[in-house]
PDB file of N, CA and C in Angstrom:
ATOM      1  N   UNK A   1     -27.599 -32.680-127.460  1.00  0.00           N
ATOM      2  CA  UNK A   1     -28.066 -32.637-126.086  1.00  0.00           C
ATOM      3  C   UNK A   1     -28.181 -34.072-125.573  1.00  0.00           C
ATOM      4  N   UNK A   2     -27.421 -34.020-124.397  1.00  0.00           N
ATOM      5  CA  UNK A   2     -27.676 -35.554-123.596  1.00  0.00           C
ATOM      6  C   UNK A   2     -29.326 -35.972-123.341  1.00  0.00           C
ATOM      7  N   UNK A   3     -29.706 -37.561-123.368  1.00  0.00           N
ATOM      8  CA  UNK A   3     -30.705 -37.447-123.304  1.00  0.00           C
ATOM      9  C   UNK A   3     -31.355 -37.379-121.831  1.00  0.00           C
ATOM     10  N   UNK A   4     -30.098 -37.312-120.658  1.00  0.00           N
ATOM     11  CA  UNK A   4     -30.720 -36.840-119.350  1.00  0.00           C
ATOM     12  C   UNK A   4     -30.832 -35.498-119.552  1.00  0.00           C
ATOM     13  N   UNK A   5     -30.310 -34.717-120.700  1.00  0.00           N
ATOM     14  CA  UNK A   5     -30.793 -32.897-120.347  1.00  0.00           C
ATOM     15  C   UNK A   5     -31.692 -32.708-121.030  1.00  0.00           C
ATOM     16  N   UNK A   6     -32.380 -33.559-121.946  1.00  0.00           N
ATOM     17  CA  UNK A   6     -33.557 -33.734-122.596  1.00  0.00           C
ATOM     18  C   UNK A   6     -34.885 -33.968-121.403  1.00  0.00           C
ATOM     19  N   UNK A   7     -35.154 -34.648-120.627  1.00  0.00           N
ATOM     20  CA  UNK A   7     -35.310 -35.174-119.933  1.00  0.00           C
ATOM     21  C   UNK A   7     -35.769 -34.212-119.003  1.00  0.00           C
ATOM     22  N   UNK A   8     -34.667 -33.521-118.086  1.00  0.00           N
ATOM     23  CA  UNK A   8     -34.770 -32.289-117.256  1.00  0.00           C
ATOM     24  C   UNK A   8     -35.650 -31.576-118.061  1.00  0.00           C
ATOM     25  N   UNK A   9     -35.059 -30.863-118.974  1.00  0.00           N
ATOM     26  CA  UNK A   9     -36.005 -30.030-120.003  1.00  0.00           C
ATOM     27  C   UNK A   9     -37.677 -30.342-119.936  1.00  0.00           C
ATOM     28  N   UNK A  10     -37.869 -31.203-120.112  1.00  0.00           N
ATOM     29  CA  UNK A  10     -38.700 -31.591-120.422  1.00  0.00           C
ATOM     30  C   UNK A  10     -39.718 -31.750-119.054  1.00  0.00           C
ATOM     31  N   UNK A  11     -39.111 -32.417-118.006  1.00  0.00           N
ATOM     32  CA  UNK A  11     -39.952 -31.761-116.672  1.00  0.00           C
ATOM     33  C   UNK A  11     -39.835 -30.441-116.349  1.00  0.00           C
ATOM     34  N   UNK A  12     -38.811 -29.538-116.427  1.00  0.00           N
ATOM     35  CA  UNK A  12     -39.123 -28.190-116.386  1.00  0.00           C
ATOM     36  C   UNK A  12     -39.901 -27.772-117.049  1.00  0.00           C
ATOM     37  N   UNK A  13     -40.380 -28.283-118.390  1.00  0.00           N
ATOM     38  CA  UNK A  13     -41.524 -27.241-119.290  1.00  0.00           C
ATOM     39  C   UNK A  13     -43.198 -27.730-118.689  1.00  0.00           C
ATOM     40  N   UNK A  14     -42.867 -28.989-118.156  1.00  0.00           N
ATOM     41  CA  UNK A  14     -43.712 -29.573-117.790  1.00  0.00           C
ATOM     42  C   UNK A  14     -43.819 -30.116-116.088  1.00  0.00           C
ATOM     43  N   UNK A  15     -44.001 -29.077-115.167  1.00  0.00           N
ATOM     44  CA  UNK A  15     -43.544 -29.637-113.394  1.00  0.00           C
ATOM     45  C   UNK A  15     -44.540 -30.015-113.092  1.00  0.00           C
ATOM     46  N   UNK A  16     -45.753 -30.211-113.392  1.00  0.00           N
ATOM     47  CA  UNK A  16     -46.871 -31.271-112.863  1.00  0.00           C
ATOM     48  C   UNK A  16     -46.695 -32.369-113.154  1.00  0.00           C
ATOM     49  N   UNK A  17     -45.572 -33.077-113.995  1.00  0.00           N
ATOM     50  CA  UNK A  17     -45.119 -34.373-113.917  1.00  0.00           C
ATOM     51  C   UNK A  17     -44.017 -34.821-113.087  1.00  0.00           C
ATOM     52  N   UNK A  18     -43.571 -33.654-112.355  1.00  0.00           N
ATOM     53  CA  UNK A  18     -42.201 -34.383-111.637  1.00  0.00           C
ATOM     54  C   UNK A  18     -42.797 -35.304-110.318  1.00  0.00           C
ATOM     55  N   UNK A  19     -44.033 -35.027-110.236  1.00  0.00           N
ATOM     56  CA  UNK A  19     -44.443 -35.937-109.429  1.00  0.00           C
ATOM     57  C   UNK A  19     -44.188 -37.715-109.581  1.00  0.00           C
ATOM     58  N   UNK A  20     -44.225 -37.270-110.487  1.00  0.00           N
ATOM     59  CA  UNK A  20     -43.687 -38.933-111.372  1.00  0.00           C
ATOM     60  C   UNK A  20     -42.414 -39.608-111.382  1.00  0.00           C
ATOM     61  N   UNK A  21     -41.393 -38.451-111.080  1.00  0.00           N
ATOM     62  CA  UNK A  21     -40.016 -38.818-110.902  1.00  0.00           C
ATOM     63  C   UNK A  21     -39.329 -38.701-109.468  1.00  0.00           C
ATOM     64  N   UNK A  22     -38.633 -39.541-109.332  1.00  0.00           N
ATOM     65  CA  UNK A  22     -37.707 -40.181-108.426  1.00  0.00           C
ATOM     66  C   UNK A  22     -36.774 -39.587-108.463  1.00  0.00           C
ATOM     67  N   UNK A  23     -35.572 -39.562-107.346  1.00  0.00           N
ATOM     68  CA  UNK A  23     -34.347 -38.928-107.055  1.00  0.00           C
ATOM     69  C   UNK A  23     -33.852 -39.109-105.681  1.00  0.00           C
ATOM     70  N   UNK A  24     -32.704 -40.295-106.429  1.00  0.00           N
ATOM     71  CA  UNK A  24     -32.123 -40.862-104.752  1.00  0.00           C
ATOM     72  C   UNK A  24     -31.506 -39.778-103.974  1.00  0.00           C
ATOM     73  N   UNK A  25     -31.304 -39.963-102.458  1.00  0.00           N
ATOM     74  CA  UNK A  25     -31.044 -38.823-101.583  1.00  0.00           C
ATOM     75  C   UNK A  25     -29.522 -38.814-101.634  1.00  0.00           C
ATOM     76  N   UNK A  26     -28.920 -39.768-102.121  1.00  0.00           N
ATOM     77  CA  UNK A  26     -27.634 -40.005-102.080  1.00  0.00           C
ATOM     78  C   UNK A  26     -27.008 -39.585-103.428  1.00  0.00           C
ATOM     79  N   UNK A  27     -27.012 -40.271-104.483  1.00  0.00           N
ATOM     80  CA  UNK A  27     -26.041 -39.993-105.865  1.00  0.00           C
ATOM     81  C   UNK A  27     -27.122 -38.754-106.453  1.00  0.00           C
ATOM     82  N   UNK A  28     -28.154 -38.665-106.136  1.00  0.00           N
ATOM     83  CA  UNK A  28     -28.880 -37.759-106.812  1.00  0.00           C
ATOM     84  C   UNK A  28     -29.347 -38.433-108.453  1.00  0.00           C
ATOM     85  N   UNK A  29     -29.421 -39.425-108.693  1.00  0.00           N
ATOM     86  CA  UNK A  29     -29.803 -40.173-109.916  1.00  0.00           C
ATOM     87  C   UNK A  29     -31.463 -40.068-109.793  1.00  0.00           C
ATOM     88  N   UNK A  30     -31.701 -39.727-111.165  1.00  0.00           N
ATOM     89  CA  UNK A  30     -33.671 -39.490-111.658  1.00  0.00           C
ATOM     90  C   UNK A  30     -34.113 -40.453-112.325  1.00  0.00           C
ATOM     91  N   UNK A  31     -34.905 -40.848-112.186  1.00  0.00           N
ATOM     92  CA  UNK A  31     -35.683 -42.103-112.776  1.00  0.00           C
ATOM     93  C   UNK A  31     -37.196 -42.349-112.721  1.00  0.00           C
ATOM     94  N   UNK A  32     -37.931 -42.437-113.180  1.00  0.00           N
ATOM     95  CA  UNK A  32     -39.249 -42.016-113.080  1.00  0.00           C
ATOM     96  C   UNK A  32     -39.422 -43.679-111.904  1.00  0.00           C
ATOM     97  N   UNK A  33     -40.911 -43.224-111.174  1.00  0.00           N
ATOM     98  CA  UNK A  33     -41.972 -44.248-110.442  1.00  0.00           C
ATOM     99  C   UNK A  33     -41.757 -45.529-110.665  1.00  0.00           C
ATOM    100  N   UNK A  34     -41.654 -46.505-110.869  1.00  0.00           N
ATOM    101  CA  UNK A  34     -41.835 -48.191-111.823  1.00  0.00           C
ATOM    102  C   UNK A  34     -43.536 -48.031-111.823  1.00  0.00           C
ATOM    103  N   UNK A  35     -44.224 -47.395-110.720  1.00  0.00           N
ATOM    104  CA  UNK A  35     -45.402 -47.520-110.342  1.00  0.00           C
ATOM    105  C   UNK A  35     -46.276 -46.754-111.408  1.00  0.00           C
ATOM    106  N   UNK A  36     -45.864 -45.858-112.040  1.00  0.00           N
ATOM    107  CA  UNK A  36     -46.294 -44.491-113.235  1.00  0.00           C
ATOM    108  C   UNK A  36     -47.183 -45.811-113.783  1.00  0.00           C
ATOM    109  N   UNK A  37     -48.680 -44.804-114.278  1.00  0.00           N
ATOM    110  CA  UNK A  37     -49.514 -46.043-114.705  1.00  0.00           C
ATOM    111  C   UNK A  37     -48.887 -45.558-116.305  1.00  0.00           C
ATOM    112  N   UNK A  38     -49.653 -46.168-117.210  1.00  0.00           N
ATOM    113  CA  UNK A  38     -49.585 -46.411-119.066  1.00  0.00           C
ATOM    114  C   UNK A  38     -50.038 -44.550-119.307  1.00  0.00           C
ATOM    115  N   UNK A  39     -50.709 -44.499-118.857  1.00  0.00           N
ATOM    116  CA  UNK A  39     -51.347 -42.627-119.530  1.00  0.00           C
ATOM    117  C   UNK A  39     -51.326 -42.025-117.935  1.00  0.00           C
ATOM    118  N   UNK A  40     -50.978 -40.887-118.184  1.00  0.00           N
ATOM    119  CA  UNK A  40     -51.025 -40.038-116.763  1.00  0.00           C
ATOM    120  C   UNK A  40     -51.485 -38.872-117.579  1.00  0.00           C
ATOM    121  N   UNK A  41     -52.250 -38.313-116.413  1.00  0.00           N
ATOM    122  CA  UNK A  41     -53.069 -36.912-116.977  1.00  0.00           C
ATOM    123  C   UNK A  41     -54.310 -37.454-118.071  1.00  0.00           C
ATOM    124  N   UNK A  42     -54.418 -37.322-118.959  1.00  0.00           N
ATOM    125  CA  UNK A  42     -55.664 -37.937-120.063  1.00  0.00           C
ATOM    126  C   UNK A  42     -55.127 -38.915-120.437  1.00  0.00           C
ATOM    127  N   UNK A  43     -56.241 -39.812-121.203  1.00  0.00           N
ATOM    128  CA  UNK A  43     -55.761 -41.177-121.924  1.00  0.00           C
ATOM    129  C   UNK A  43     -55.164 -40.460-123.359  1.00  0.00           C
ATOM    130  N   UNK A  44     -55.241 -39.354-123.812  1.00  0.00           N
ATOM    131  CA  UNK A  44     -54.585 -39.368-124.705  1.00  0.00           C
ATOM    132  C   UNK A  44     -53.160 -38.386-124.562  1.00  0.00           C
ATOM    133  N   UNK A  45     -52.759 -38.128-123.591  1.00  0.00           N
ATOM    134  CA  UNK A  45     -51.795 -37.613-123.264  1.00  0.00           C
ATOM    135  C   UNK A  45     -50.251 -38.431-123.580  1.00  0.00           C
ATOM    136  N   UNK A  46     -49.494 -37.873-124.008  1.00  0.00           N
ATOM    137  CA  UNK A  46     -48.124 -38.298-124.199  1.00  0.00           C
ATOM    138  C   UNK A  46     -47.086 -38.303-122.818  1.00  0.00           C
ATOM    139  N   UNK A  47     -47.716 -37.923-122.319  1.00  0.00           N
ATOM    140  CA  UNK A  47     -46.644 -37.618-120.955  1.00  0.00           C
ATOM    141  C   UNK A  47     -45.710 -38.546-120.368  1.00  0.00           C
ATOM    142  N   UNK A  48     -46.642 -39.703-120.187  1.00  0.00           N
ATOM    143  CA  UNK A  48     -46.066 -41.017-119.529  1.00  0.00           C
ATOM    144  C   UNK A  48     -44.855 -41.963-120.832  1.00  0.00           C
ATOM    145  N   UNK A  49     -45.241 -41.283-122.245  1.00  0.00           N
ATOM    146  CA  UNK A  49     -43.937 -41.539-122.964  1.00  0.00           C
ATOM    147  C   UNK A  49     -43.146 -40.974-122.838  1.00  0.00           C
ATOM    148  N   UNK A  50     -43.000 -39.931-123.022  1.00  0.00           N
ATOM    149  CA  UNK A  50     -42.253 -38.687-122.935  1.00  0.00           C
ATOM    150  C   UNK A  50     -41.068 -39.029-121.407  1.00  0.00           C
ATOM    151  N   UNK A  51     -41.526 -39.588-120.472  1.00  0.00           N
ATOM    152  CA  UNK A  51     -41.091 -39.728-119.060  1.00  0.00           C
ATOM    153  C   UNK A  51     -40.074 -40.763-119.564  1.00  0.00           C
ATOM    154  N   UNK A  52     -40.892 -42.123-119.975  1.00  0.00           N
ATOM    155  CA  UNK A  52     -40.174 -43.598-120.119  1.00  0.00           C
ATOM    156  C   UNK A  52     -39.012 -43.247-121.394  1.00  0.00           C
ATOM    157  N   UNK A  53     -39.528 -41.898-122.451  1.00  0.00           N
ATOM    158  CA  UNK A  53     -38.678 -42.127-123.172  1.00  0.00           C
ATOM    159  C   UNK A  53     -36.719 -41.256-122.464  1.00  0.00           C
ATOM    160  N   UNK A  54     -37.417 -40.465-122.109  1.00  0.00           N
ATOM    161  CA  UNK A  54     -35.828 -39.662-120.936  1.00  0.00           C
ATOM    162  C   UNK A  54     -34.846 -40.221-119.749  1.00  0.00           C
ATOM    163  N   UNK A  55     -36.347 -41.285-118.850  1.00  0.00           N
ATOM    164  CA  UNK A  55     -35.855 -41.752-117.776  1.00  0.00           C
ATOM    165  C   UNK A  55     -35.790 -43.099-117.761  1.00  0.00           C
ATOM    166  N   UNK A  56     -35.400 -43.904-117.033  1.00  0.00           N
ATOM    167  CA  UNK A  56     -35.052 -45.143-116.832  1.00  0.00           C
ATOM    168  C   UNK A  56     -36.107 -45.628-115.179  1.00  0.00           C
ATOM    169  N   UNK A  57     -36.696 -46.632-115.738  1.00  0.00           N
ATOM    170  CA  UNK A  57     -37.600 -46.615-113.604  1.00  0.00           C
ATOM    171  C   UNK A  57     -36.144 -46.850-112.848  1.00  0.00           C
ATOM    172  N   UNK A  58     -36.779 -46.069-111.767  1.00  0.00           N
ATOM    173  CA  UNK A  58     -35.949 -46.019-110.429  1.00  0.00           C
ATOM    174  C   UNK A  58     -36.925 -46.123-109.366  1.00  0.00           C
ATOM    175  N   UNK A  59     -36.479 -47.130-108.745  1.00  0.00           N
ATOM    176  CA  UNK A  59     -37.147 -48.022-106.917  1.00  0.00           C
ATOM    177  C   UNK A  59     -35.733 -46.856-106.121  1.00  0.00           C
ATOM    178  N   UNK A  60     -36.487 -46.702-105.491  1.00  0.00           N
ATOM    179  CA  UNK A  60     -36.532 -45.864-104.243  1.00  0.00           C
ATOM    180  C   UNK A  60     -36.630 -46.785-102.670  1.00  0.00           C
ATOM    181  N   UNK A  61     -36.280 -47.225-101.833  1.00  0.00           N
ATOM    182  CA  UNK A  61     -36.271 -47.656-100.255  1.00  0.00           C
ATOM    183  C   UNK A  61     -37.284 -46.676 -99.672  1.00  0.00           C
ATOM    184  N   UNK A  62     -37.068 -46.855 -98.506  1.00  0.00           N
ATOM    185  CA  UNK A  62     -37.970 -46.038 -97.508  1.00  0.00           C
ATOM    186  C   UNK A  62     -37.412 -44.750 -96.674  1.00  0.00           C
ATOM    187  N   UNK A  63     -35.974 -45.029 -97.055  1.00  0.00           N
ATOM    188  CA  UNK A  63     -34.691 -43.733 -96.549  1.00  0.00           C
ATOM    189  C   UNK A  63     -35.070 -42.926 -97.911  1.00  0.00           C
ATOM    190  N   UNK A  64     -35.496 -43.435 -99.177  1.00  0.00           N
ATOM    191  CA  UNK A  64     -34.905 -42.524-100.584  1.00  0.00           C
ATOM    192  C   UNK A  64     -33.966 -42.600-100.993  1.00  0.00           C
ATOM    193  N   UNK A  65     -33.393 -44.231-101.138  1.00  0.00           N
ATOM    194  CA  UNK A  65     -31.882 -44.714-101.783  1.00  0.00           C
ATOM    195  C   UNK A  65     -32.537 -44.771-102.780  1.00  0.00           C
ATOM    196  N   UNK A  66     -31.527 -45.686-103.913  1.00  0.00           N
ATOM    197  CA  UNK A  66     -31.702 -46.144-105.008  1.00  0.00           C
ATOM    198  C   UNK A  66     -30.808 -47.758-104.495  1.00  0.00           C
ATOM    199  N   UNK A  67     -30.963 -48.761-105.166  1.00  0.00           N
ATOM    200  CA  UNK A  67     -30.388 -49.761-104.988  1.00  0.00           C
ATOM    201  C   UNK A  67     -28.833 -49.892-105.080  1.00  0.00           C
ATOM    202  N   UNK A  68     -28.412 -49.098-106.005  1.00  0.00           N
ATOM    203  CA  UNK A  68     -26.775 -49.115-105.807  1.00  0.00           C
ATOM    204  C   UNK A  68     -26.670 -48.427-104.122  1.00  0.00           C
ATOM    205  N   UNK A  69     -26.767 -47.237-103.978  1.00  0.00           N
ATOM    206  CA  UNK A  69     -26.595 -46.606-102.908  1.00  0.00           C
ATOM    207  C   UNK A  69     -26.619 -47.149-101.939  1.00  0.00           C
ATOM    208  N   UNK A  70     -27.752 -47.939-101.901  1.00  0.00           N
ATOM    209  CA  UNK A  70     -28.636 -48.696-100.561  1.00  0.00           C
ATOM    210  C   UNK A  70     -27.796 -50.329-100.015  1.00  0.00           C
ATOM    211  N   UNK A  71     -26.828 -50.888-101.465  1.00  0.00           N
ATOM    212  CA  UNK A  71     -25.655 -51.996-101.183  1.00  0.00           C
ATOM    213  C   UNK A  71     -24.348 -50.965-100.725  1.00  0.00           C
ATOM    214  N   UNK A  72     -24.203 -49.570-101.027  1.00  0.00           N
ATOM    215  CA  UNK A  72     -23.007 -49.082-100.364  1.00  0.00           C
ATOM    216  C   UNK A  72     -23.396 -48.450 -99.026  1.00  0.00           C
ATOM    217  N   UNK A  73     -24.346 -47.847 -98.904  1.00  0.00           N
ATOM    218  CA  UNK A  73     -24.455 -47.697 -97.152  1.00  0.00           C
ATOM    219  C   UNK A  73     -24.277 -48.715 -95.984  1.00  0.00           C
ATOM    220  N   UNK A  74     -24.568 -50.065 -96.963  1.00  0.00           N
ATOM    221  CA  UNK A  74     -24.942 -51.300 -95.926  1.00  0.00           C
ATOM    222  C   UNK A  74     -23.809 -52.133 -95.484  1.00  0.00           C
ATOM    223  N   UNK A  75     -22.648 -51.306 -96.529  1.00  0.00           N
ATOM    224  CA  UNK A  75     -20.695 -51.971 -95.782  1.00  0.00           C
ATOM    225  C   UNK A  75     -20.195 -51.216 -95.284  1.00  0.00           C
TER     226      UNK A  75
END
């Protein structure tokens, strides 16, 4: 299993964390917050690994690009 379908999986078993993840409006690429603090939900919760270990941070604009997207809209 790819580790982006790991990933999905893993917010589907778990959708009170997709709050945490990102998804440009354009390529559709997922990437968690940069902003996600160290523990989300309890301090002893795994969640916020579990996220960093599937996703990669993704910055988001104010449209909901991602930075590649956001240098190809702008030519």
């Amino acid at each position: 299993m790819r580790k982006v379908d790991e990933g999905e999986e893993y917010i589907k078993a778990f959708p009170h964390f997709k709050k945490w993840i990102n998804e440009c409006r354009c390529c559709h690429r997922k990437g968690y917050k940069p902003e996600m603090p160290e523990h989300i939900g309890n301090p002893n919760s795994f969640g916020s690994y579990f996220i960093r270990k599937h996703f990669k941070p993704l910055s988001l604009n104010k449209d909901g690009l991602c930075e590649i997207c956001e240098k190809l809209v702008e030519y």
